[in-house]
PDB file of N, CA and C in Angstrom:
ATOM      1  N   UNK A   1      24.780 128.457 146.151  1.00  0.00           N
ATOM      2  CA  UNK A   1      23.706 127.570 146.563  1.00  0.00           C
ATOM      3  C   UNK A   1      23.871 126.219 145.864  1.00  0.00           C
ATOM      4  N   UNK A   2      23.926 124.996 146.602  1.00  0.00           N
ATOM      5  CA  UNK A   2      24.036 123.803 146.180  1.00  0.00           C
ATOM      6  C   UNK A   2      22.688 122.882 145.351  1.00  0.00           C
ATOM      7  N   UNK A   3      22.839 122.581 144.739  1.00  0.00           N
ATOM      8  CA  UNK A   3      21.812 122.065 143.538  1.00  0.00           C
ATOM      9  C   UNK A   3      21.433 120.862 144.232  1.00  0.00           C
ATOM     10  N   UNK A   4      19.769 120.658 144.665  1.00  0.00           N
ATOM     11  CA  UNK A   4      19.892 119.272 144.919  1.00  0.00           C
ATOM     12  C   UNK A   4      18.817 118.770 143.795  1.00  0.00           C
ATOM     13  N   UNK A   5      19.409 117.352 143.663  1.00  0.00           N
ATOM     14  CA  UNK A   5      18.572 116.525 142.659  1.00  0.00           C
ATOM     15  C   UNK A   5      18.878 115.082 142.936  1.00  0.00           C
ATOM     16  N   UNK A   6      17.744 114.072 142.387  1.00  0.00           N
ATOM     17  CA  UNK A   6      18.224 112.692 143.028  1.00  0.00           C
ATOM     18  C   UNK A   6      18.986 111.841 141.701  1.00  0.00           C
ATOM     19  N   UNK A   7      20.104 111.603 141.646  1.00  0.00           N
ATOM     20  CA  UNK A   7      20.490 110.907 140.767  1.00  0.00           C
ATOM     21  C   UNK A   7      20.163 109.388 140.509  1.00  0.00           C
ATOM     22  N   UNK A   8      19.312 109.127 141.531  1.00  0.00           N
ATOM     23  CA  UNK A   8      18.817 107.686 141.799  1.00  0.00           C
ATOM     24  C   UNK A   8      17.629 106.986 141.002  1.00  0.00           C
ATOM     25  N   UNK A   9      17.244 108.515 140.143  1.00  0.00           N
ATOM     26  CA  UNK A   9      15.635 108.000 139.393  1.00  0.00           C
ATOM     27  C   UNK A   9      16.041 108.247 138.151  1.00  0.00           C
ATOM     28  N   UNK A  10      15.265 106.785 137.500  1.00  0.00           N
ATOM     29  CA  UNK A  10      15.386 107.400 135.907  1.00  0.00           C
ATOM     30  C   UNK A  10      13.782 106.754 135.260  1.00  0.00           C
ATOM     31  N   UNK A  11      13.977 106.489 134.094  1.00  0.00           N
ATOM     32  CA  UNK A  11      13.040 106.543 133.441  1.00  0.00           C
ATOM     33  C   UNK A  11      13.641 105.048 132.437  1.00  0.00           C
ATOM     34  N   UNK A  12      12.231 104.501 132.566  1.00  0.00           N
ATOM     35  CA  UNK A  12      13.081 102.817 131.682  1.00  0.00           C
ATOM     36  C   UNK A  12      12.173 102.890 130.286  1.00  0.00           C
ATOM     37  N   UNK A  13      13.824 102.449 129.871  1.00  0.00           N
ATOM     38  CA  UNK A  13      13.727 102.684 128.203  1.00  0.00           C
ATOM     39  C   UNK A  13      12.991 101.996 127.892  1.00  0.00           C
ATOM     40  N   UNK A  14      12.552 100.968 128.007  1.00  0.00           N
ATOM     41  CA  UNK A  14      11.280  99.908 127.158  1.00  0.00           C
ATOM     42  C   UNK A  14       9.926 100.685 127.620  1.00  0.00           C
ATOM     43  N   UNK A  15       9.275 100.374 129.347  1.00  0.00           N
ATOM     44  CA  UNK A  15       7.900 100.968 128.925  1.00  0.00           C
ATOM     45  C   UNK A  15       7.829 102.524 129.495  1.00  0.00           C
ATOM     46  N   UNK A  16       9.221 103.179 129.688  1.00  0.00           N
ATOM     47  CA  UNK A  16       8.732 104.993 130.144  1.00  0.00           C
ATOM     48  C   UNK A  16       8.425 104.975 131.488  1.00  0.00           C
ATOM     49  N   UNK A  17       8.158 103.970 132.576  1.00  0.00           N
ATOM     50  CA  UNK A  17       7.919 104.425 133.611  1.00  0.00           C
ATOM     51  C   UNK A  17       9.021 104.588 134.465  1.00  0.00           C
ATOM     52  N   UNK A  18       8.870 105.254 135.884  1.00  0.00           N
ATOM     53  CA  UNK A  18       9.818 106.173 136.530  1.00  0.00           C
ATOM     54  C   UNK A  18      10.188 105.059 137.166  1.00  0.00           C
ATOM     55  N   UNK A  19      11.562 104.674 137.745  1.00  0.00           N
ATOM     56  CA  UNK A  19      12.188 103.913 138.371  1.00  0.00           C
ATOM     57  C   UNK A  19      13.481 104.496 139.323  1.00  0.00           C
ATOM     58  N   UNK A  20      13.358 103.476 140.796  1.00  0.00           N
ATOM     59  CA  UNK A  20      14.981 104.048 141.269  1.00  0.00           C
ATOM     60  C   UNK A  20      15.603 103.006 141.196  1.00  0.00           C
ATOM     61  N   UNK A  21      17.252 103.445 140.758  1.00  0.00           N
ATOM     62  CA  UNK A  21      18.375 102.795 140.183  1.00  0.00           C
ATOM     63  C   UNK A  21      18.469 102.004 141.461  1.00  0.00           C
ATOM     64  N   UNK A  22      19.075 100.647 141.435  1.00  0.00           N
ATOM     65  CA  UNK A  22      19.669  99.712 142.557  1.00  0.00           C
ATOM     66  C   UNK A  22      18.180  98.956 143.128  1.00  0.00           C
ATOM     67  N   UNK A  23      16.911  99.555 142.868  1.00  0.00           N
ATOM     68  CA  UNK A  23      16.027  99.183 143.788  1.00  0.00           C
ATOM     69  C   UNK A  23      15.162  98.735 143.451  1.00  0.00           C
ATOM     70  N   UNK A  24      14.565  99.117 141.791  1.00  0.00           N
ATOM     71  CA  UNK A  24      13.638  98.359 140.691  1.00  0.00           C
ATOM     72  C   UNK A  24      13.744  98.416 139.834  1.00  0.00           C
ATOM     73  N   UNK A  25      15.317  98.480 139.412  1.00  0.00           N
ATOM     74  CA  UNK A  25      15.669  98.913 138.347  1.00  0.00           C
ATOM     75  C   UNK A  25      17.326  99.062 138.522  1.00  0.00           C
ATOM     76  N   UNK A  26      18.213  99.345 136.969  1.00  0.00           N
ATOM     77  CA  UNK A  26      19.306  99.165 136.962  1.00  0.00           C
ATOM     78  C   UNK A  26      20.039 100.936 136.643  1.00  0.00           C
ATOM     79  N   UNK A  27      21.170 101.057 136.702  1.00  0.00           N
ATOM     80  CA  UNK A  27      21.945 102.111 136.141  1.00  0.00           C
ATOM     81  C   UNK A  27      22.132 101.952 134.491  1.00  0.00           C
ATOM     82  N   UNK A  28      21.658 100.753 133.839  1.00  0.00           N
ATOM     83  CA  UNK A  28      21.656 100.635 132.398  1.00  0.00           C
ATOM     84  C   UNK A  28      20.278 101.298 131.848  1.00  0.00           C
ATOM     85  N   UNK A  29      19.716 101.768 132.617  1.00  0.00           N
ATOM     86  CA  UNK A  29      18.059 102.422 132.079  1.00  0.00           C
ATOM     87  C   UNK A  29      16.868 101.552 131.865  1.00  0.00           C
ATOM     88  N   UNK A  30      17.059  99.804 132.221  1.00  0.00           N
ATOM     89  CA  UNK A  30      15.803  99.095 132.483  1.00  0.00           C
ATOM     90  C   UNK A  30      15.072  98.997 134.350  1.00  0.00           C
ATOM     91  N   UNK A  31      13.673  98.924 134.095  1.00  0.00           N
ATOM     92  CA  UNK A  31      13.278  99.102 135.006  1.00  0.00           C
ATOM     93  C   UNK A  31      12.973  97.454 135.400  1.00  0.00           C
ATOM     94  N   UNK A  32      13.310  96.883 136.875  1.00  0.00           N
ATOM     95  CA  UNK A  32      12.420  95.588 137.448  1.00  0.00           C
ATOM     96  C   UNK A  32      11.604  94.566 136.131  1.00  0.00           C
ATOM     97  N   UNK A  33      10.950  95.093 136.505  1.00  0.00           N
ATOM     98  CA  UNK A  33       9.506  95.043 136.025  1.00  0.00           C
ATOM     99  C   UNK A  33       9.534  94.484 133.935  1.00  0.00           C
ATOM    100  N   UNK A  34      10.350  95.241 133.288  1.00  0.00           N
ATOM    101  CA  UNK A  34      10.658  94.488 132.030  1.00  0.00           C
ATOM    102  C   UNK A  34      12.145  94.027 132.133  1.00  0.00           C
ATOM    103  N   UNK A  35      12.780  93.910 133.010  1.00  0.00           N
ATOM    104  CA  UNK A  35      13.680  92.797 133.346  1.00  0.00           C
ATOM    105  C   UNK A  35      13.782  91.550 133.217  1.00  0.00           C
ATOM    106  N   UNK A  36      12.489  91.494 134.053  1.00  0.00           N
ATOM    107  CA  UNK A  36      12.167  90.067 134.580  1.00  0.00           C
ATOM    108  C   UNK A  36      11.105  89.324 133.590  1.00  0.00           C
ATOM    109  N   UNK A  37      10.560  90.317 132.166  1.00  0.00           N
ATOM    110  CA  UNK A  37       9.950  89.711 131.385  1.00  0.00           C
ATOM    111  C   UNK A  37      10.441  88.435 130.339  1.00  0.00           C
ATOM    112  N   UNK A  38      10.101  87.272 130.182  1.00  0.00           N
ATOM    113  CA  UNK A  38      10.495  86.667 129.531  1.00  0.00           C
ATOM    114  C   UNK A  38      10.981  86.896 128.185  1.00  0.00           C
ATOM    115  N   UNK A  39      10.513  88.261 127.380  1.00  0.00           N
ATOM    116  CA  UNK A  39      10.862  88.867 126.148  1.00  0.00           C
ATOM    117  C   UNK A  39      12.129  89.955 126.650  1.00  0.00           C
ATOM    118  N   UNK A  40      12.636  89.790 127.406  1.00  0.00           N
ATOM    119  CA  UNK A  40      13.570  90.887 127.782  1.00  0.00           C
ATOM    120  C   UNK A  40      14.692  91.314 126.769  1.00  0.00           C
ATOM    121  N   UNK A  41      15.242  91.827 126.356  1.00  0.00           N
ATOM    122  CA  UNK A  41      15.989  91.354 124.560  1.00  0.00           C
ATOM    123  C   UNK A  41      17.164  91.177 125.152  1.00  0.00           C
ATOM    124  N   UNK A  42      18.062  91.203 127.003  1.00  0.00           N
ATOM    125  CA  UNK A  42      19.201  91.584 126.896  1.00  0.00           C
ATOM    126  C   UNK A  42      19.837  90.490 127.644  1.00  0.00           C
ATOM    127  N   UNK A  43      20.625  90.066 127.702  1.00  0.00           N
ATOM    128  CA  UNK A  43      21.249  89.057 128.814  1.00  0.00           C
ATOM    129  C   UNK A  43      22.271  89.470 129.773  1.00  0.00           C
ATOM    130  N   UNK A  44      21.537  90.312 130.762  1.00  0.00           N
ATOM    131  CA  UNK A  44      22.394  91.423 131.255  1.00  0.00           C
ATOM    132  C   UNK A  44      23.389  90.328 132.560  1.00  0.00           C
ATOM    133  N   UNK A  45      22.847  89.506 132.748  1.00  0.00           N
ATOM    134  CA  UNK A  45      23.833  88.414 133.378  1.00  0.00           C
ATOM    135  C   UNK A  45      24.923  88.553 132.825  1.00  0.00           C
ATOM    136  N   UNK A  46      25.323  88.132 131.691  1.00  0.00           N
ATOM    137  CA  UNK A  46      26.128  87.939 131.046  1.00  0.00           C
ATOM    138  C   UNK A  46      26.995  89.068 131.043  1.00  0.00           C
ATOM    139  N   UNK A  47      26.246  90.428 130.907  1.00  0.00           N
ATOM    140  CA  UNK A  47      27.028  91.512 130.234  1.00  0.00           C
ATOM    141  C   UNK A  47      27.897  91.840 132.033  1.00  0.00           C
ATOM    142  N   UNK A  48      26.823  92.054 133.058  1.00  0.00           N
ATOM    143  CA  UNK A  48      28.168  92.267 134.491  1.00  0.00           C
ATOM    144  C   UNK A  48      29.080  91.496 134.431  1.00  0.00           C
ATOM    145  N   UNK A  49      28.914  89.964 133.902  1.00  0.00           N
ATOM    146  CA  UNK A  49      30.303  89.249 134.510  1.00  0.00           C
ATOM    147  C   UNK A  49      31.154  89.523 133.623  1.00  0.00           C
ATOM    148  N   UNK A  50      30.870  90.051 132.207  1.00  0.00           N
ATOM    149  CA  UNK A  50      31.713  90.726 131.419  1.00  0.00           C
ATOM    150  C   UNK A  50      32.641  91.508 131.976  1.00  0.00           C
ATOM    151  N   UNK A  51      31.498  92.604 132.481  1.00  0.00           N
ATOM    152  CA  UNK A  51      31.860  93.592 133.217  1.00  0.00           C
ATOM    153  C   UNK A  51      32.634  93.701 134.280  1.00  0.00           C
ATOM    154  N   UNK A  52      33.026  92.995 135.022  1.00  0.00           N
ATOM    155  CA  UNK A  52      33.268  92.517 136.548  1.00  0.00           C
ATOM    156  C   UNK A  52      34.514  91.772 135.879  1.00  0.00           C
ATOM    157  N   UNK A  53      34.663  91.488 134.482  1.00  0.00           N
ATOM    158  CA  UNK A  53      35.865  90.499 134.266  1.00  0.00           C
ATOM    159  C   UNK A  53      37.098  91.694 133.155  1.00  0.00           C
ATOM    160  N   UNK A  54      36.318  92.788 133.272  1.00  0.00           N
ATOM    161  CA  UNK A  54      37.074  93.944 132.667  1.00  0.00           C
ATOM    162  C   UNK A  54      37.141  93.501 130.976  1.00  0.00           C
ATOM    163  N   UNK A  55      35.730  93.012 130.794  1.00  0.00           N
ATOM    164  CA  UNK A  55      35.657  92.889 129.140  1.00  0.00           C
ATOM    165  C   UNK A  55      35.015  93.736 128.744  1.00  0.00           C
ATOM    166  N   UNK A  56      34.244  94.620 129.616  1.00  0.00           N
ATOM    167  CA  UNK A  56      33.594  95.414 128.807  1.00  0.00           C
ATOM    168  C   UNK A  56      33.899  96.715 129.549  1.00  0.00           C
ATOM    169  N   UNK A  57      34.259  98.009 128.568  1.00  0.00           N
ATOM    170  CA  UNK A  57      34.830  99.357 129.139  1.00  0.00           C
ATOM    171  C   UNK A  57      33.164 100.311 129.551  1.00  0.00           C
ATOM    172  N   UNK A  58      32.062 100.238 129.024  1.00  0.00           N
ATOM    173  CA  UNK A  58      31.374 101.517 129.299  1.00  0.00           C
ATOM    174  C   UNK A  58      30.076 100.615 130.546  1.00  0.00           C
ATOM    175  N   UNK A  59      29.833 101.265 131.499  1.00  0.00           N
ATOM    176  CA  UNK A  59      28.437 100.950 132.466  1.00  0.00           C
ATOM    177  C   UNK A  59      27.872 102.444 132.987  1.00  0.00           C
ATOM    178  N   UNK A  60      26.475 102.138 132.663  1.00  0.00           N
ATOM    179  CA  UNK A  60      25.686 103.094 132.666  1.00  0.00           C
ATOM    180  C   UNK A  60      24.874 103.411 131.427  1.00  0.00           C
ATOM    181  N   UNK A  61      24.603 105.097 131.926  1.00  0.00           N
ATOM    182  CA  UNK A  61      23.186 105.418 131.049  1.00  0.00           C
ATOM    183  C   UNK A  61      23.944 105.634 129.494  1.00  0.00           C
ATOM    184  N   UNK A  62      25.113 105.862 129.158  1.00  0.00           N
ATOM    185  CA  UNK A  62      26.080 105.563 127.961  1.00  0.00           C
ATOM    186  C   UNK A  62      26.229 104.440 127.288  1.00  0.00           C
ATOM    187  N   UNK A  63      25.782 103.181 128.115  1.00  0.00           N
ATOM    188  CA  UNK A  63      25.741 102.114 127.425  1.00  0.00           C
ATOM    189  C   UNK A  63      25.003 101.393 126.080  1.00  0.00           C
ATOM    190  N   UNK A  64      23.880 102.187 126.585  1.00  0.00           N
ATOM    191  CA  UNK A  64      22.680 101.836 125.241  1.00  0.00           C
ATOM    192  C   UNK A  64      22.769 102.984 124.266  1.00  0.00           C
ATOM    193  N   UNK A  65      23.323 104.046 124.784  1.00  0.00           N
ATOM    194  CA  UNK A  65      23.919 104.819 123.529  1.00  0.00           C
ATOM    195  C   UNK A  65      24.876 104.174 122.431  1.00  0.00           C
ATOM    196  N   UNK A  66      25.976 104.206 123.212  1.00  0.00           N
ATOM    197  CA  UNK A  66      26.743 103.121 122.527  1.00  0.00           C
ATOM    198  C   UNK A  66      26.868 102.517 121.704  1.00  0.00           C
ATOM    199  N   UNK A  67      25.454 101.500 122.083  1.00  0.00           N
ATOM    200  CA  UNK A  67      25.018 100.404 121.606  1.00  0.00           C
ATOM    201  C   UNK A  67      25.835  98.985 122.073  1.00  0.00           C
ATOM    202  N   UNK A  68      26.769  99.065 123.230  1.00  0.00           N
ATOM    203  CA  UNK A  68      27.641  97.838 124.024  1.00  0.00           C
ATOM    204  C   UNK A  68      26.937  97.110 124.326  1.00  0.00           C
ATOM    205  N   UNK A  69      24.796  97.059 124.502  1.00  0.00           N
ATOM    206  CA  UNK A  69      25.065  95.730 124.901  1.00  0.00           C
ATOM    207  C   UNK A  69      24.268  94.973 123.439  1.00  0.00           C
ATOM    208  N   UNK A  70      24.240  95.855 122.489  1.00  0.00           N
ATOM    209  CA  UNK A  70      24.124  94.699 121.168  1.00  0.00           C
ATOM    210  C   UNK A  70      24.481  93.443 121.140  1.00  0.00           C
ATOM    211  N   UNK A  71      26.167  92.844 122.038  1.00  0.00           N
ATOM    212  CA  UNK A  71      26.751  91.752 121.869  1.00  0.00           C
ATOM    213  C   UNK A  71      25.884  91.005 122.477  1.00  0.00           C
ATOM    214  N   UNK A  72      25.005  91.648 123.866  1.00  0.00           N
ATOM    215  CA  UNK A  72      24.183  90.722 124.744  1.00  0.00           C
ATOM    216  C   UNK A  72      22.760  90.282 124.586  1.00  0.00           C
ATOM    217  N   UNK A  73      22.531  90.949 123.158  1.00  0.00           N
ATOM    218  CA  UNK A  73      21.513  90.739 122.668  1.00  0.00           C
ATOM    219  C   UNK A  73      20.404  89.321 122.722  1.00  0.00           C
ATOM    220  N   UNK A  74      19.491  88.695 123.440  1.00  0.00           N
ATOM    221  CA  UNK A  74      18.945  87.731 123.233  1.00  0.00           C
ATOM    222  C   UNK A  74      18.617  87.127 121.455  1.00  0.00           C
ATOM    223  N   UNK A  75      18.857  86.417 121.329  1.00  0.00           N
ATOM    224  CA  UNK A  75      18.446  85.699 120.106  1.00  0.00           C
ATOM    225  C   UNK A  75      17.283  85.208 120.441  1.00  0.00           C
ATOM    226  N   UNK A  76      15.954  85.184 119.430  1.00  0.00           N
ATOM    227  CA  UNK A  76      14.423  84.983 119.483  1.00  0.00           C
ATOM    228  C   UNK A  76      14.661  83.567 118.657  1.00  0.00           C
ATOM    229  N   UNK A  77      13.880  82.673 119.460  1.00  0.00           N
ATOM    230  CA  UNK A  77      13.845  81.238 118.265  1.00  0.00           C
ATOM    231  C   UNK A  77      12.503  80.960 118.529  1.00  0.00           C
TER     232      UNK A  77
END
């Protein structure tokens, strides 16, 4: 018997609420919604074109394990 489950929902690491990946939210575990907050800590712009330029090896829910996008860290002034 085949297992079904949606790999499309997760749960965003800043405020816990349920999100689907691609649609209000990312495969890095933030949801829309604290994305788009002006306190956002991450400069995830930055980190795809990284990504997309083969500078950075891990994408996904492994990433913030990691800790890979530390480098993309916003600086607070």
């Amino acid at each position: 018997m085949e297992e079904e489950f949606d790999l499309g929902i997760d749960y965003c690491i800043l405020c816990g609420k349920e999100f689907m990946i691609g649609e209000d939210g990312n495969e890095l575990g933030f949801c829309l919604k604290c994305q788009e907050k002006p306190d956002f800590p991450y400069d995830l712009d930055q980190y795809y074109e990284d990504y997309d330029n083969n500078k950075v090896v891990f994408k996904g829910f492994e990433t913030m394990i990691r800790g890979i996008l530390e480098k993309y860290r916003k600086v607070n002034e």
